[in-house]
Protein backbone atom coordinates (compact mmCIF):
# COMPACT_ATOMS: atom_id res chain seq x y z
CA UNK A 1 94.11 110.71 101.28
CA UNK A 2 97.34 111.13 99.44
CA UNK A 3 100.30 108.86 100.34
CA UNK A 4 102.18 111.40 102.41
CA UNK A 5 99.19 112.13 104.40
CA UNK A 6 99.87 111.12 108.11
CA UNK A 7 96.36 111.52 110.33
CA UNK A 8 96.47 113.51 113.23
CA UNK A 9 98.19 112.70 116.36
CA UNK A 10 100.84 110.48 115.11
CA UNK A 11 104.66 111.88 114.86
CA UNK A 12 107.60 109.63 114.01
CA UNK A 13 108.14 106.19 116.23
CA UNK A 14 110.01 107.03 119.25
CA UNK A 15 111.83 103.94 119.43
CA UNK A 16 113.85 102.40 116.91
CA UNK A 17 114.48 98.75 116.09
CA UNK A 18 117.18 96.63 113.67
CA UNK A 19 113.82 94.83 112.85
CA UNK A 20 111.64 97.15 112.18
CA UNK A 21 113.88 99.87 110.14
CA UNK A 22 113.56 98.14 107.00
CA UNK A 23 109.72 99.48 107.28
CA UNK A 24 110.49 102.73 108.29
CA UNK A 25 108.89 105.35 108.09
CA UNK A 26 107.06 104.25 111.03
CA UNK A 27 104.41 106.56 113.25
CA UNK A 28 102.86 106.42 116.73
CA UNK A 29 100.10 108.16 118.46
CA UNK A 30 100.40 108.29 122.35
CA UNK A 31 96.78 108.08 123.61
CA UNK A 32 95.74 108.13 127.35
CA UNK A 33 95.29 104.35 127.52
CA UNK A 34 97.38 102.74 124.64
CA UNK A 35 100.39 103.48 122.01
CA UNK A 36 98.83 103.41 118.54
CA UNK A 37 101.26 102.15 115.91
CA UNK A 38 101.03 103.50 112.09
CA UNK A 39 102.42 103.73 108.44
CA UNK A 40 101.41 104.40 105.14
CA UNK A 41 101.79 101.09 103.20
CA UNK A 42 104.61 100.52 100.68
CA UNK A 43 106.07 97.45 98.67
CA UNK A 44 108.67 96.51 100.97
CA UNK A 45 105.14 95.43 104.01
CA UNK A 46 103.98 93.32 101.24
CA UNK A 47 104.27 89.89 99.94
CA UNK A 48 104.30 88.40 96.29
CA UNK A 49 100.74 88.93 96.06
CA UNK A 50 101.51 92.87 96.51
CA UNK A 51 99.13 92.71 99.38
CA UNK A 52 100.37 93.61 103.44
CA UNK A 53 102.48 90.67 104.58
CA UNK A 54 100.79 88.74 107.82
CA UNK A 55 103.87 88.83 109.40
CA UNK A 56 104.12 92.71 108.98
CA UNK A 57 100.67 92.57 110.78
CA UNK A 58 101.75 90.73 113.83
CA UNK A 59 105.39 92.12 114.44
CA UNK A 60 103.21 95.32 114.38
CA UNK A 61 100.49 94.58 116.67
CA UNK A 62 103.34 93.03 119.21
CA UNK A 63 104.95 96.20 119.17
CA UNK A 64 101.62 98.08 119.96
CA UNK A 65 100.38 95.62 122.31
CA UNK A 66 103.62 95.41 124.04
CA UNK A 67 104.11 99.65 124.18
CA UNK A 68 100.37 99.54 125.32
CA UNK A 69 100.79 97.61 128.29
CA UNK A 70 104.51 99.43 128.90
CA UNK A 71 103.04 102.64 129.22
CA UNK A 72 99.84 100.96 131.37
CA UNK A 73 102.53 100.30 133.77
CA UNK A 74 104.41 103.64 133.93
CA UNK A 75 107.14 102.57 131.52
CA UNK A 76 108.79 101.39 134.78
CA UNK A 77 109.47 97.75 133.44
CA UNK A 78 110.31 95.90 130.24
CA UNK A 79 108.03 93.09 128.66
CA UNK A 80 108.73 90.03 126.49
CA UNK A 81 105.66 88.37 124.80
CA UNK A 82 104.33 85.51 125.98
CA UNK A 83 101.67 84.67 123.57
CA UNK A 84 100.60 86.31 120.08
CA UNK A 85 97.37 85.15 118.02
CA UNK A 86 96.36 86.70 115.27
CA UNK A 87 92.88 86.54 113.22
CA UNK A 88 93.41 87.89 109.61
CA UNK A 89 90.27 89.59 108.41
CA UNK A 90 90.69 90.97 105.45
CA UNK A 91 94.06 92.50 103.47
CA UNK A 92 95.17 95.94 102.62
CA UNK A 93 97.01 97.27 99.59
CA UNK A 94 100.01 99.68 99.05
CA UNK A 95 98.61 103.68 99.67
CA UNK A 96 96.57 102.65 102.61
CA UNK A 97 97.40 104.11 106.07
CA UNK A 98 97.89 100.75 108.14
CA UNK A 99 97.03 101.58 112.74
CA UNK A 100 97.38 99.30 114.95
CA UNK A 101 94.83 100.14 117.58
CA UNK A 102 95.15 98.43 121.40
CA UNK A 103 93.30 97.86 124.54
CA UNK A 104 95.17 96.84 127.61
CA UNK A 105 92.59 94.13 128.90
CA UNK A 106 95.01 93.89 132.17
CA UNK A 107 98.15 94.28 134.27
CA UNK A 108 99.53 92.91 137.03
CA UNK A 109 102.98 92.34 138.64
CA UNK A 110 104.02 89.74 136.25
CA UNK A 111 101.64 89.26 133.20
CA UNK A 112 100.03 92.19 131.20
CA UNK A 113 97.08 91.03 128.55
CA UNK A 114 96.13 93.30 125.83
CA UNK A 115 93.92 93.20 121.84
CA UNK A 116 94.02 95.00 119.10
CA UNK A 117 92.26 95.66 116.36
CA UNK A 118 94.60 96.10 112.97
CA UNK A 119 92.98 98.58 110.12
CA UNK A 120 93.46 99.53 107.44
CA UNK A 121 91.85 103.35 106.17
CA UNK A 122 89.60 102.15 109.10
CA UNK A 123 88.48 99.12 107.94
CA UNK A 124 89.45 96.53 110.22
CA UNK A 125 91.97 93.70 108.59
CA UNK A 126 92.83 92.01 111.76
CA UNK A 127 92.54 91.41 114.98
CA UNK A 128 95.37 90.24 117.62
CA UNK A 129 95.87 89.13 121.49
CA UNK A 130 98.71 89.07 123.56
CA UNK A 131 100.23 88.21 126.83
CA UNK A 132 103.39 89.85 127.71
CA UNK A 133 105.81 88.77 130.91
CA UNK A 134 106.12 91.97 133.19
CA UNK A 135 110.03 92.33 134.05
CA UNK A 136 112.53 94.57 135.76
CA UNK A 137 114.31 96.77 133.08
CA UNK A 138 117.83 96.15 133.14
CA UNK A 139 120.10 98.90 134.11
């Protein structure tokens, strides 16, 4: 897979973010049941090592986990995270397309729970849970 190659399904992030532009270009795949977060992997997602930054891996799978559970609920409220673990698994390397894959576990009026499983060209690198406070978007 060349490094422009984007896979199927994913078009450019629809929302924007002062933290995450430095990473840009960023992708997402709207799927029935979750928001799938992507990118091709470049120097600036990696640390001395040149290998993906952890903290690259967990702003990303909040994001995912967080959209996830936002469009669960109809995209009707806003969400601030609770709780974020992370297991890392393995690492990736610049060229490799990085997705951020999640499962809304559940919702409810005031808590939404969620996973995800972080890969790397498919091989997973990562795996994250979340719990995210349900709350009225502000007008």
């Amino acid at each position: 897979m060349s490094l422009e190659t984007i896979p199927p399904g994913f078009e450019p992030h629809f929302r924007k973010s002062p933290f995450t532009d430095p990473w840009e270009p960023l992708y997402a795949n709207k799927t029935e049941k979750a928001v799938i977060i992507g990118l091709r992997l470049a120097t600036p997602h990696t640390n001395a090592r040149g290998l993906i930054h952890g903290g690259l891996i967990a702003a990303l799978a909040d994001n995912a986990m967080g959209y996830s559970c936002a469009q669960a609920l109809g995209w009707e409220v806003s969400l601030v995270t609770i709780n974020l673990s992370v297991d890392y698994v393995g690492n990736a390397k610049i060229g490799q397309w990085l997705a951020v894959e999640s499962d809304v576990i559940k919702t409810g009026s005031t808590i939404c729970f969620a996973q995800s499983l972080i890969k790397a060209d498919d091989a997973v690198i990562a795996r994250a849970n979340g719990t995210f406070r349900v709350v009225p978007k502000q007008q």
